[in-house]
N, C-alpha and C. Protein backbone atom coordinates (compact mmCIF):
# COMPACT_ATOMS: atom_id res chain seq x y z
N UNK A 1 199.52 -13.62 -17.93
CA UNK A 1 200.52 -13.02 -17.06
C UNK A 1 200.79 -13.92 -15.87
N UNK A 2 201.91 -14.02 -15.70
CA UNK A 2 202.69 -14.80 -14.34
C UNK A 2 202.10 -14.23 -12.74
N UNK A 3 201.09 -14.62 -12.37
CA UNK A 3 200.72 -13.64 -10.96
C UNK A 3 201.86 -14.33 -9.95
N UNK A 4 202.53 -13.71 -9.63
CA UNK A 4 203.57 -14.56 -8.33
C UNK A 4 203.39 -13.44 -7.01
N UNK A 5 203.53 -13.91 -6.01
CA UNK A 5 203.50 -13.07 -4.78
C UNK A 5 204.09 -12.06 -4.60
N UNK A 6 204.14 -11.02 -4.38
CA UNK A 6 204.83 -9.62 -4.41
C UNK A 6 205.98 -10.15 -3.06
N UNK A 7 207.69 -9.25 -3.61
CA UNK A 7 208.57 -10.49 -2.70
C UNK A 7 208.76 -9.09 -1.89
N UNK A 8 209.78 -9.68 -0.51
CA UNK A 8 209.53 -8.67 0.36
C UNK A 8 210.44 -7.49 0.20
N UNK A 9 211.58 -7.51 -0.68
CA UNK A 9 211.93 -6.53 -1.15
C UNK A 9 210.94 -5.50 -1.51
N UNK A 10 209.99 -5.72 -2.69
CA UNK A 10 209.33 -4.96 -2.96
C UNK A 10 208.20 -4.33 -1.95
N UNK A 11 207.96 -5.23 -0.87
CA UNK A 11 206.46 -4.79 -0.55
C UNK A 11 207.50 -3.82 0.86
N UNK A 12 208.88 -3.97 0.81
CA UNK A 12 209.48 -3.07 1.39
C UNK A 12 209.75 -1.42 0.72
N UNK A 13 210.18 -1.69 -0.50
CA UNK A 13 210.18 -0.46 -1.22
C UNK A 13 209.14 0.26 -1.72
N UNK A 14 207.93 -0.20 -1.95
CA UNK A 14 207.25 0.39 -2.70
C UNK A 14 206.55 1.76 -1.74
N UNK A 15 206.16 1.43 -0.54
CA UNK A 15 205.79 1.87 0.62
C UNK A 15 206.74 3.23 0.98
N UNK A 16 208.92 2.91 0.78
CA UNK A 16 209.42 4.29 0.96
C UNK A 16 209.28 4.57 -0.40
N UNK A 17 208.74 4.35 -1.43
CA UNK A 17 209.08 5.84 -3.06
C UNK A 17 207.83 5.99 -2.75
N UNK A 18 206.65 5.53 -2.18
CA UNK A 18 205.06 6.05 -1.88
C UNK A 18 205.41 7.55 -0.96
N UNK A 19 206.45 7.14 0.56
CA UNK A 19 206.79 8.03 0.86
C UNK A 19 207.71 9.34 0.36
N UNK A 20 208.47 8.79 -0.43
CA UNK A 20 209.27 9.59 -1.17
C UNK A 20 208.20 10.87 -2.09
N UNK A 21 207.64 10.21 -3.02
CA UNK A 21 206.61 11.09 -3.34
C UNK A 21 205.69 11.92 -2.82
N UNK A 22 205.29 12.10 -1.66
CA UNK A 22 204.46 12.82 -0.48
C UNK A 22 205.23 13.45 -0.04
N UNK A 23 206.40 13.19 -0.03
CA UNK A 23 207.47 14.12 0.77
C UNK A 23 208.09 15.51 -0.08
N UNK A 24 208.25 14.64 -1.13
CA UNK A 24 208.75 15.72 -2.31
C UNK A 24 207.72 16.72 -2.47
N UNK A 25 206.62 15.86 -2.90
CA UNK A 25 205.24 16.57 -3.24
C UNK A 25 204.86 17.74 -1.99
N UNK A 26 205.36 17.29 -0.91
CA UNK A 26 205.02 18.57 0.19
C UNK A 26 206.07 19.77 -0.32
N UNK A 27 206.89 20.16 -1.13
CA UNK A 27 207.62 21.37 -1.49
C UNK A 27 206.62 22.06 -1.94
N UNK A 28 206.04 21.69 -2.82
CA UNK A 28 204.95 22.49 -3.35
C UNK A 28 204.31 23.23 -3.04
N UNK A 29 203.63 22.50 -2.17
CA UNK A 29 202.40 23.90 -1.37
C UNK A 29 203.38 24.15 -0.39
N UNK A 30 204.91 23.76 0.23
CA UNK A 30 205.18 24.63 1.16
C UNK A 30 206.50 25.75 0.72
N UNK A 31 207.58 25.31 0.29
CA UNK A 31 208.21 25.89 0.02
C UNK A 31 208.40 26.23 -1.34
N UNK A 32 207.88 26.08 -2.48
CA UNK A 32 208.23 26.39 -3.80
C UNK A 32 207.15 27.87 -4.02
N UNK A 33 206.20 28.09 -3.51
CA UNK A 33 205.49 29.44 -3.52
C UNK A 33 206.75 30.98 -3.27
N UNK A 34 207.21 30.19 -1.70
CA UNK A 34 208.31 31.53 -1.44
C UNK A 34 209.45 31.38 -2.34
N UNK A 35 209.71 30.38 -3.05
CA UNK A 35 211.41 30.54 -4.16
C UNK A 35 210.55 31.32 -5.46
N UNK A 36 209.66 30.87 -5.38
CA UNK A 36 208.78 31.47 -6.74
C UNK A 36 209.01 33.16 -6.78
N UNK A 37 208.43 33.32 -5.89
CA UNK A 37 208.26 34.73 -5.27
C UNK A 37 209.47 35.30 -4.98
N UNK A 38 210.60 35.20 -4.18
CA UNK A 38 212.16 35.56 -4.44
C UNK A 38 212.81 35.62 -5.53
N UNK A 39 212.43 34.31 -5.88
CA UNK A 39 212.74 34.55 -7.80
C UNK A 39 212.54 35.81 -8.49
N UNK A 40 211.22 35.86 -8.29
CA UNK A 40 210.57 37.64 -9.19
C UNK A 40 211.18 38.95 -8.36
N UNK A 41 211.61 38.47 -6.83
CA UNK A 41 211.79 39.98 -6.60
C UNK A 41 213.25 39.88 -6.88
N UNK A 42 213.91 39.42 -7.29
CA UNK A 42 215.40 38.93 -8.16
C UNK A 42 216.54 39.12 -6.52
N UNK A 43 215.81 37.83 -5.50
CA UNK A 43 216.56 37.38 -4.09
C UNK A 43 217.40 36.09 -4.59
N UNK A 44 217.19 35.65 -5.60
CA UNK A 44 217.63 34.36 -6.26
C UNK A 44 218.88 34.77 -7.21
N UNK A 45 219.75 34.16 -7.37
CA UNK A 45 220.68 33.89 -8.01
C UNK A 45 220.92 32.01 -8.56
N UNK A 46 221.04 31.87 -9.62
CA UNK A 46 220.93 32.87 -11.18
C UNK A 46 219.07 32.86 -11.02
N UNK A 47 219.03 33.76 -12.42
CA UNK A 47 217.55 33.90 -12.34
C UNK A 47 217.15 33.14 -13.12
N UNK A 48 215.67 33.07 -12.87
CA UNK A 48 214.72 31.91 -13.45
C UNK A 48 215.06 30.38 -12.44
N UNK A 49 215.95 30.26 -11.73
CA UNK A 49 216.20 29.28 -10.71
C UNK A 49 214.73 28.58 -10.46
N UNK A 50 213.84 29.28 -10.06
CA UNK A 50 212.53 28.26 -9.57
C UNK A 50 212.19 27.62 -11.05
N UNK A 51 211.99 28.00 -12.07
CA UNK A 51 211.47 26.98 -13.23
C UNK A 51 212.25 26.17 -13.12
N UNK A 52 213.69 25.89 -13.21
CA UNK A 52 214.69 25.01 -12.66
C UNK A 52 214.40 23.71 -12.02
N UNK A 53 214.34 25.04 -10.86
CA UNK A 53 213.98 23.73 -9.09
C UNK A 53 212.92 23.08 -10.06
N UNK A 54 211.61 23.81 -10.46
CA UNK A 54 210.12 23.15 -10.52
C UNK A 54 210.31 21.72 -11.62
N UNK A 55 211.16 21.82 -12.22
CA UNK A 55 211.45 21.27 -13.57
C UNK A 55 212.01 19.74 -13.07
N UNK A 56 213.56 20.24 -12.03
CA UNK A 56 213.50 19.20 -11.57
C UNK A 56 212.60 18.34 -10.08
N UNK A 57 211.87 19.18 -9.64
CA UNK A 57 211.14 18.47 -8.73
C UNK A 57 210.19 17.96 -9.52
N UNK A 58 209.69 18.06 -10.20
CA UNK A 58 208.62 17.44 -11.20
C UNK A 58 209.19 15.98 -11.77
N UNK A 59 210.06 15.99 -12.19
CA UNK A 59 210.93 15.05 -13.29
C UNK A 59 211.35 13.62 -11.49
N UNK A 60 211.51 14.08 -10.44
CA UNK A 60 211.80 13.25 -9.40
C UNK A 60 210.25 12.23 -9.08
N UNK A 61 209.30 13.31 -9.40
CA UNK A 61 207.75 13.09 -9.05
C UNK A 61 207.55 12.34 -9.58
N UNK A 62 207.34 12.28 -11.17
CA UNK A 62 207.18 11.51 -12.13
C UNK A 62 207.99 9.96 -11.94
N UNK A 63 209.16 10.14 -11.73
CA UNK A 63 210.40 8.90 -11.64
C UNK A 63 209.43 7.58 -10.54
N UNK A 64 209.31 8.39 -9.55
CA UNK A 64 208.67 7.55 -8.27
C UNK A 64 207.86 7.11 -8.70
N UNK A 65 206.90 7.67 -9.03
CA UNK A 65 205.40 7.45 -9.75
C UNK A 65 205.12 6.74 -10.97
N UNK A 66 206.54 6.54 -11.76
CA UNK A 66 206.30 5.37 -12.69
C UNK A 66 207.16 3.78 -12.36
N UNK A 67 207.95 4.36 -11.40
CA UNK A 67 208.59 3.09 -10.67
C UNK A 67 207.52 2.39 -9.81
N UNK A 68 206.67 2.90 -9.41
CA UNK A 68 205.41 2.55 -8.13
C UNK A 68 204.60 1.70 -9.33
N UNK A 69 204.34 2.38 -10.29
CA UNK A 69 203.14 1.88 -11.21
C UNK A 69 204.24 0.54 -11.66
N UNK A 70 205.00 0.60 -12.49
CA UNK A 70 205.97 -0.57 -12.97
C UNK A 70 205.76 -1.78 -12.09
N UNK A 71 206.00 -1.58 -10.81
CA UNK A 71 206.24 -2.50 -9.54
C UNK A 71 204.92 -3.34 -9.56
N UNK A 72 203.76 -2.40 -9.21
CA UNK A 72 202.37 -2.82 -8.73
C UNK A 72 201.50 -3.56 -10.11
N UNK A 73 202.15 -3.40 -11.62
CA UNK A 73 201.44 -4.06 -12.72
C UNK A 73 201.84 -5.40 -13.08
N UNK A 74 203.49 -5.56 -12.28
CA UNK A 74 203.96 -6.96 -12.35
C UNK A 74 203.55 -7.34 -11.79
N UNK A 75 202.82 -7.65 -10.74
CA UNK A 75 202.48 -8.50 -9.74
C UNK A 75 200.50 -8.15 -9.96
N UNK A 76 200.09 -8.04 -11.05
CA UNK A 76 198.86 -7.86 -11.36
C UNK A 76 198.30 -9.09 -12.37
């Protein structure tokens, strides 16, 4: 494998999708409990909306998290 220096683009980005992911990841324990819960007492329109949200906040999680890994194995 080619080890070359990580360029500063990257050692700029990798740091905001690190943040990106912590940020997203804070819905979880803060706000996805109460949509959960509105959801069931049917405060939500349309219903089932939180599997939705959860489905796509998950699928954003994942994205970051394999772009981070991609980044950090080239330069390994």
């Amino acid at each position: 494998m080619n080890k070359e220096p990580i360029d500063s683009q990257t050692l700029y980005l990798l740091p905001l999708a690190a943040a990106m992911v912590i940020s997203i990841s804070s819905f979880f324990w803060r706000l996805y409990p109460a949509i959960k819960k509105m959801d069931e007492n049917e405060q939500i329109d349309p219903k089932a909306y939180s599997k939705t949200l959860l489905a796509m906040i998950v699928a954003f999680i994942i994205s970051f998290v394999v772009i981070i890994i991609i980044e950090l194995v080239k330069y390994m």
